[in-house]
C-alpha atoms as a PDB file:
ATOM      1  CA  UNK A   1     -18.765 134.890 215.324  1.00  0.00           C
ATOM      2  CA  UNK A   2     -20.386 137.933 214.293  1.00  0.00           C
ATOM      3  CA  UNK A   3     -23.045 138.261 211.785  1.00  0.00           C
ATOM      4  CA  UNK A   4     -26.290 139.485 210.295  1.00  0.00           C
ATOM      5  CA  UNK A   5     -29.257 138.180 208.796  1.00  0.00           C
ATOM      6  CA  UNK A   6     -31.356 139.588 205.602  1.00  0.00           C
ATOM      7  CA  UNK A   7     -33.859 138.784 202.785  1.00  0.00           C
ATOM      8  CA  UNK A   8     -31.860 137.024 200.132  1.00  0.00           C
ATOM      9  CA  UNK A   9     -31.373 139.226 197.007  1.00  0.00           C
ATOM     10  CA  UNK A  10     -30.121 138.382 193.452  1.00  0.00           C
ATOM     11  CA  UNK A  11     -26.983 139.159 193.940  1.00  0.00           C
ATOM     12  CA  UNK A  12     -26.740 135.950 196.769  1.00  0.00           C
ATOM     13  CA  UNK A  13     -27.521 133.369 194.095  1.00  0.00           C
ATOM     14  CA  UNK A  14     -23.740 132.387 193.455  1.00  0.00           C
ATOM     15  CA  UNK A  15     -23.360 132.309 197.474  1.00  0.00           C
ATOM     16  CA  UNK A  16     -26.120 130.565 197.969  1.00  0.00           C
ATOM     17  CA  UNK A  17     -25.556 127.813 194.904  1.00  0.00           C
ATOM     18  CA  UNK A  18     -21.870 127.138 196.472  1.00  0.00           C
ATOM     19  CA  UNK A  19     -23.749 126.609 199.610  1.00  0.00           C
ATOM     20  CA  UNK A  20     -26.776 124.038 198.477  1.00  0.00           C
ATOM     21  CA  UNK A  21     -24.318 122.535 196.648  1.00  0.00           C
ATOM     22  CA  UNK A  22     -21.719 121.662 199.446  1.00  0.00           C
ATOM     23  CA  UNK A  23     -24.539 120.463 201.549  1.00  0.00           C
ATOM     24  CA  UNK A  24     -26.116 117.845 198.208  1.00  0.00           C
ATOM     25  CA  UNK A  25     -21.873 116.386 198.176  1.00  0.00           C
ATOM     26  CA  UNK A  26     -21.770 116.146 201.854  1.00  0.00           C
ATOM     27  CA  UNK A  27     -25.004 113.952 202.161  1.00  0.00           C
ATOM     28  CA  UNK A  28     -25.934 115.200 205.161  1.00  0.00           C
ATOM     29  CA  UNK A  29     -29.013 117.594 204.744  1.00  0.00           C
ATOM     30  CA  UNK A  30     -30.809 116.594 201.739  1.00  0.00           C
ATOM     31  CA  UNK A  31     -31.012 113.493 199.556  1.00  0.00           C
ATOM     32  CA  UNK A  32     -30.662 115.400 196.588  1.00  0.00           C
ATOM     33  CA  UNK A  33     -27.767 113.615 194.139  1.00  0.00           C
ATOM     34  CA  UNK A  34     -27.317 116.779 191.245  1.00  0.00           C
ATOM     35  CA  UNK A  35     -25.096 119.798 191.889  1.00  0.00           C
ATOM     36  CA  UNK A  36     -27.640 123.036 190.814  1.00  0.00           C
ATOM     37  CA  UNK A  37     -26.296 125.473 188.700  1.00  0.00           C
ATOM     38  CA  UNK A  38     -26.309 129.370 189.551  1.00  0.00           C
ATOM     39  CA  UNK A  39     -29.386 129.764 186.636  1.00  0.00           C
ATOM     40  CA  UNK A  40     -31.432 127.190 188.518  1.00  0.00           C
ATOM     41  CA  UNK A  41     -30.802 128.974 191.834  1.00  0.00           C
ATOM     42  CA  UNK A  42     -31.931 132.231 190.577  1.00  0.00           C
ATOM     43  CA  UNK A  43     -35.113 130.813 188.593  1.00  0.00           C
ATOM     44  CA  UNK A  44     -35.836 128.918 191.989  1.00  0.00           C
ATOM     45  CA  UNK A  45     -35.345 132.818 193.558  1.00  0.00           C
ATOM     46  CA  UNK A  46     -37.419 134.361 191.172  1.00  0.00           C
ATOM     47  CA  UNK A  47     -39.991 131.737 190.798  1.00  0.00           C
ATOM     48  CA  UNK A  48     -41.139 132.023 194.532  1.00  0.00           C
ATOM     49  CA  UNK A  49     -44.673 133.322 195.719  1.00  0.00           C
ATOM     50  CA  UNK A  50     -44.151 136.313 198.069  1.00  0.00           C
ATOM     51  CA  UNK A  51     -44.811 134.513 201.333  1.00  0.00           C
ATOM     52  CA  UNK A  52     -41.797 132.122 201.146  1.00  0.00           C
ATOM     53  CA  UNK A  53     -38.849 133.686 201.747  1.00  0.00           C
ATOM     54  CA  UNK A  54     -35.305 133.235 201.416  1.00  0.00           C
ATOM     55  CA  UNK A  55     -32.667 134.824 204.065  1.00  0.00           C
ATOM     56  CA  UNK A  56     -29.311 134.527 204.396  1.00  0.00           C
ATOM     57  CA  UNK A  57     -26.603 135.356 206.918  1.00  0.00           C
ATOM     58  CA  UNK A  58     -23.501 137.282 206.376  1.00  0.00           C
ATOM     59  CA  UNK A  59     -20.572 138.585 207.723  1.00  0.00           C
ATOM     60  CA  UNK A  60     -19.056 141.940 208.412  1.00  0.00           C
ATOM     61  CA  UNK A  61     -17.775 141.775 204.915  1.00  0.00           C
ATOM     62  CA  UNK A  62     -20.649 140.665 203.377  1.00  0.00           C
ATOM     63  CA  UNK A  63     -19.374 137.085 202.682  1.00  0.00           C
ATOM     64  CA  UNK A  64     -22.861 134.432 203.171  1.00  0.00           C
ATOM     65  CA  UNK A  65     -22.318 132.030 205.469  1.00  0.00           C
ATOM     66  CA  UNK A  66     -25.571 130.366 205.012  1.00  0.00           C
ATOM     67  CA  UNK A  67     -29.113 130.542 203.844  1.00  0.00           C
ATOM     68  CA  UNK A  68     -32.376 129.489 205.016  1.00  0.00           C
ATOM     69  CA  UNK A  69     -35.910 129.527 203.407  1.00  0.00           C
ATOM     70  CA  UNK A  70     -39.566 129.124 203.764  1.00  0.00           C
ATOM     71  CA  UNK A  71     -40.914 126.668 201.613  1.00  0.00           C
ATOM     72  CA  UNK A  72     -44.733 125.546 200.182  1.00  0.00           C
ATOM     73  CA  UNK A  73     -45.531 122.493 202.011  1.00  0.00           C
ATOM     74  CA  UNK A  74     -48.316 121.741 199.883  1.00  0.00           C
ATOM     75  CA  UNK A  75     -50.270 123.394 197.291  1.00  0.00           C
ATOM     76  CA  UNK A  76     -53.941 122.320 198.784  1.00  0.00           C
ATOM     77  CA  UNK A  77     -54.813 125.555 200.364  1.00  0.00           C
ATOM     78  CA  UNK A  78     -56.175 124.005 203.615  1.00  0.00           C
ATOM     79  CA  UNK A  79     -52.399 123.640 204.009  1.00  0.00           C
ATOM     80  CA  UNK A  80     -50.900 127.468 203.113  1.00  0.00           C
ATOM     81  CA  UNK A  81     -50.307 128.113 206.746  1.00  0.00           C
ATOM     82  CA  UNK A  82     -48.053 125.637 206.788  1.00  0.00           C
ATOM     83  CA  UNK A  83     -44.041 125.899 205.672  1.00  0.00           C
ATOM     84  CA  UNK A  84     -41.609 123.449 205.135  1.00  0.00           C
ATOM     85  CA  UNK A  85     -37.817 125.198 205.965  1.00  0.00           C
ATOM     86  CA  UNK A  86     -34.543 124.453 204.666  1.00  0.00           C
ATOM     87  CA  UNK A  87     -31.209 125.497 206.173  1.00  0.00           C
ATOM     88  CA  UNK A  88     -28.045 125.503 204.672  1.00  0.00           C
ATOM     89  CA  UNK A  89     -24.735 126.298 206.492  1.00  0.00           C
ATOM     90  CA  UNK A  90     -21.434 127.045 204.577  1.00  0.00           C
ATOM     91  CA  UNK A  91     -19.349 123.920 205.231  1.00  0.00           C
ATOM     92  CA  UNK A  92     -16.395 125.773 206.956  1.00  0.00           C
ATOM     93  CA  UNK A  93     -19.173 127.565 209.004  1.00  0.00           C
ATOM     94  CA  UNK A  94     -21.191 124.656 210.557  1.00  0.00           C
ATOM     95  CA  UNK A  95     -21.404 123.810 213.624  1.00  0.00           C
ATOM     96  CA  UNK A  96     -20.824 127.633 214.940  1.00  0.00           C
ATOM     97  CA  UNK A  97     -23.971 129.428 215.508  1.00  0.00           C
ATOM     98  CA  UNK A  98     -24.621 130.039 212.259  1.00  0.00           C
ATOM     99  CA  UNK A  99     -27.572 127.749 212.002  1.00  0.00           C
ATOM    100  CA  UNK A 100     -29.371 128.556 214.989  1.00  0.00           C
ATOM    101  CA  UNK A 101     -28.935 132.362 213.648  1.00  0.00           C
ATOM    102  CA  UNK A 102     -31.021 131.600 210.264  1.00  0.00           C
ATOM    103  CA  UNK A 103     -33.726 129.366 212.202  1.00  0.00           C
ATOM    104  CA  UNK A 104     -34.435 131.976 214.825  1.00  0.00           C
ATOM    105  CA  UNK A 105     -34.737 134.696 211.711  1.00  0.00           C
ATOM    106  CA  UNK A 106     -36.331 132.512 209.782  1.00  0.00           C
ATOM    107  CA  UNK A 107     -38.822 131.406 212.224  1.00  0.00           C
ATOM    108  CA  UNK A 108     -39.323 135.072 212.811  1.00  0.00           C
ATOM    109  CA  UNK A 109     -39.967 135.529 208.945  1.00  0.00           C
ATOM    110  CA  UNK A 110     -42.126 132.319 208.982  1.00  0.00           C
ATOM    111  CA  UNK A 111     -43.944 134.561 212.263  1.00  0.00           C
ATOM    112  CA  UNK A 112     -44.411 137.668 209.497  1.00  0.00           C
ATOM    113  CA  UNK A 113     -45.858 135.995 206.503  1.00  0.00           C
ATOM    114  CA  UNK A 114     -49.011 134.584 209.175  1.00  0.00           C
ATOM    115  CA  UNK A 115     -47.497 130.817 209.203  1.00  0.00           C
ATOM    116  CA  UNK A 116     -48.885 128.822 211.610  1.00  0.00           C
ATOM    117  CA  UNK A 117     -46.721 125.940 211.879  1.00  0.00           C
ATOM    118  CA  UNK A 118     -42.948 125.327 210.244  1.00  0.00           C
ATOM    119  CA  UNK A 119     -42.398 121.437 209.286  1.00  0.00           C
ATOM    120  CA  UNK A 120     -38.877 119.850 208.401  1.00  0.00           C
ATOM    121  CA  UNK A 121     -37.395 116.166 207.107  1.00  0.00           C
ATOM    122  CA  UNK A 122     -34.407 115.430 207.660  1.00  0.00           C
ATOM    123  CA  UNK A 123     -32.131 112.463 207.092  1.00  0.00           C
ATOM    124  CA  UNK A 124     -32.082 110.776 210.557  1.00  0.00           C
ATOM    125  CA  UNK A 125     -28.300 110.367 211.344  1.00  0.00           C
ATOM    126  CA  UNK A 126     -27.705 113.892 210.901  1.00  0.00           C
ATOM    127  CA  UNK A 127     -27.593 114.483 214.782  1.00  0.00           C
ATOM    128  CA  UNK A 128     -26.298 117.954 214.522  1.00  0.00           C
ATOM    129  CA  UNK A 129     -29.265 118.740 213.001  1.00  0.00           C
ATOM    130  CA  UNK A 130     -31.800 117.327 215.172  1.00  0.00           C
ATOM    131  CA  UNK A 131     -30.216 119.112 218.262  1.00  0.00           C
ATOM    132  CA  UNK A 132     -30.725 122.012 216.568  1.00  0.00           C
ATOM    133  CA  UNK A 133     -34.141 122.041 215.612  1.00  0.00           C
ATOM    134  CA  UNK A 134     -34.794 120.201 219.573  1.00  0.00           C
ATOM    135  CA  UNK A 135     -33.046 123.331 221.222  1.00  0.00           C
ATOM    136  CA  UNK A 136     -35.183 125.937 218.926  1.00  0.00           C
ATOM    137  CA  UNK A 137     -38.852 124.143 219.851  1.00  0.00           C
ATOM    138  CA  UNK A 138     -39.578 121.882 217.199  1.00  0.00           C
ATOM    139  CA  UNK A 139     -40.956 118.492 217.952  1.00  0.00           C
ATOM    140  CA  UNK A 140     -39.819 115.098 216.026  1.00  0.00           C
ATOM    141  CA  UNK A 141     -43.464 113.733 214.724  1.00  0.00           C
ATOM    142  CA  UNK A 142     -42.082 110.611 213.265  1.00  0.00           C
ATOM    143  CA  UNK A 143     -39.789 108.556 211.159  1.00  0.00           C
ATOM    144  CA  UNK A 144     -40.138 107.480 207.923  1.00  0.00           C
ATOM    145  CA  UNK A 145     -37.937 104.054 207.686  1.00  0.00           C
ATOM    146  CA  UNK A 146     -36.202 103.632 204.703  1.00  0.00           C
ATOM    147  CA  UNK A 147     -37.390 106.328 202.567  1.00  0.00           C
ATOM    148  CA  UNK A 148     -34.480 107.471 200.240  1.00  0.00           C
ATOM    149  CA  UNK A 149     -31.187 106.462 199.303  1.00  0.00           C
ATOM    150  CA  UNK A 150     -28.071 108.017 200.013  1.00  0.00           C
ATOM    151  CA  UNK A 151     -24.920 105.797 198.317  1.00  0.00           C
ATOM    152  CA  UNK A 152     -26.606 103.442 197.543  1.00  0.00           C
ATOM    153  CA  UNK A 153     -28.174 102.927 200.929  1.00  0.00           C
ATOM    154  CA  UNK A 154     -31.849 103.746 202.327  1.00  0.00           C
ATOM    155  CA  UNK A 155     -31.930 106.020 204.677  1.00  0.00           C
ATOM    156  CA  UNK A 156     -34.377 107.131 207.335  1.00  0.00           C
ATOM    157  CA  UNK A 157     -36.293 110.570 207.263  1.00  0.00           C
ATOM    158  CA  UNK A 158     -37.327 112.383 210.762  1.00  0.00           C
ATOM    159  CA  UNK A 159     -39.879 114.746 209.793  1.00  0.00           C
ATOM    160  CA  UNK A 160     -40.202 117.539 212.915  1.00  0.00           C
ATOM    161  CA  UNK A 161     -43.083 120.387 213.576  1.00  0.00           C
ATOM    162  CA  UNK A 162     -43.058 123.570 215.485  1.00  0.00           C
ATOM    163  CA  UNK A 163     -46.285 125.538 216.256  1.00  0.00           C
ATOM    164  CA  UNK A 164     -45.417 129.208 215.910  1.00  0.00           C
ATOM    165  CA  UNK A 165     -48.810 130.077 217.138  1.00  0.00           C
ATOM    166  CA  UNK A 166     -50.641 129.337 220.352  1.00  0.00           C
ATOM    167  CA  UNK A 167     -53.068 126.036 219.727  1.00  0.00           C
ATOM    168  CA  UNK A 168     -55.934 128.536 220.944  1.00  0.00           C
ATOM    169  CA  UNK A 169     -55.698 130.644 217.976  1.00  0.00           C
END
């Protein structure tokens, strides 16, 4: 499948609330429970500090098959070169490319704003997931063991690293 990847704009917000909102009923990407309305989306858009971006990808006819974005990992300055990503894949769309397009860009983008290492959780059992962020370089650091609940359930959390600079710099 062909497609392109930009900045996120305004104009993405309903694309990219369909999107986050598919992956919160699904359960597999975040343990978030409420659906996010189009306003939120676009105060969340708005709201961001320059450095952590938002990008999407889209096809030939400009339809947004998924988003991906930078995000603070912590406000303690000792940790600003440090981002924690999201990726969210339209649901009809995973599984094809789609999200190894966004993490390549984004890491790229993550490259840009002078990050030095990207950071992830994910829920554990989403395997898809973990392949994905294995194939691209990240690392799995660890698991937290029953840290949230999904349906009434706990769940584990992987959190996973990936250096984007050399550990001499």
């Amino acid at each position: 499948m062909e497609y392109t990847t930009r900045g996120a704009i305004l104009e993405d917000i309903p694309s990219i609330t369909t999107i986050y909102n598919e992956g919160i009923e699904d359960k597999i990407a975040t343990l978030e429970t409420r659906l996010r309305t189009k306003d939120e989306m676009r105060s969340w858009l708005i709201d961001r500090s320059d450095k952590h971006k938002v990008v999407v990808g889209e096809d030939k006819k400009g339809v947004i098959l998924g988003w991906a974005s930078l995000n603070q990992f912590n406000s303690r300055c000792c940790y600003s070169g440090v981002a924690d990503i999201s990726i969210y894949v339209k649901r009809e769309m995973r599984g094809k490319g789609v999200g190894k397009g966004l993490l390549n860009f984004l890491t790229e983008v993550g490259k840009e704003q002078g990050f030095h290492k990207l950071v992830l959780s994910m829920i554990d059992s989403n395997i898809s997931g973990k392949k994905l962020y294995l194939s691209s370089g990240f690392r799995e650091v660890g698991t937290y063991i029953n840290q949230g609940i999904i349906d009434g359930k706990w769940v584990n959390i992987t959190i996973m690293e990936k250096l984007l600079v050399d550990a001499q710099e």
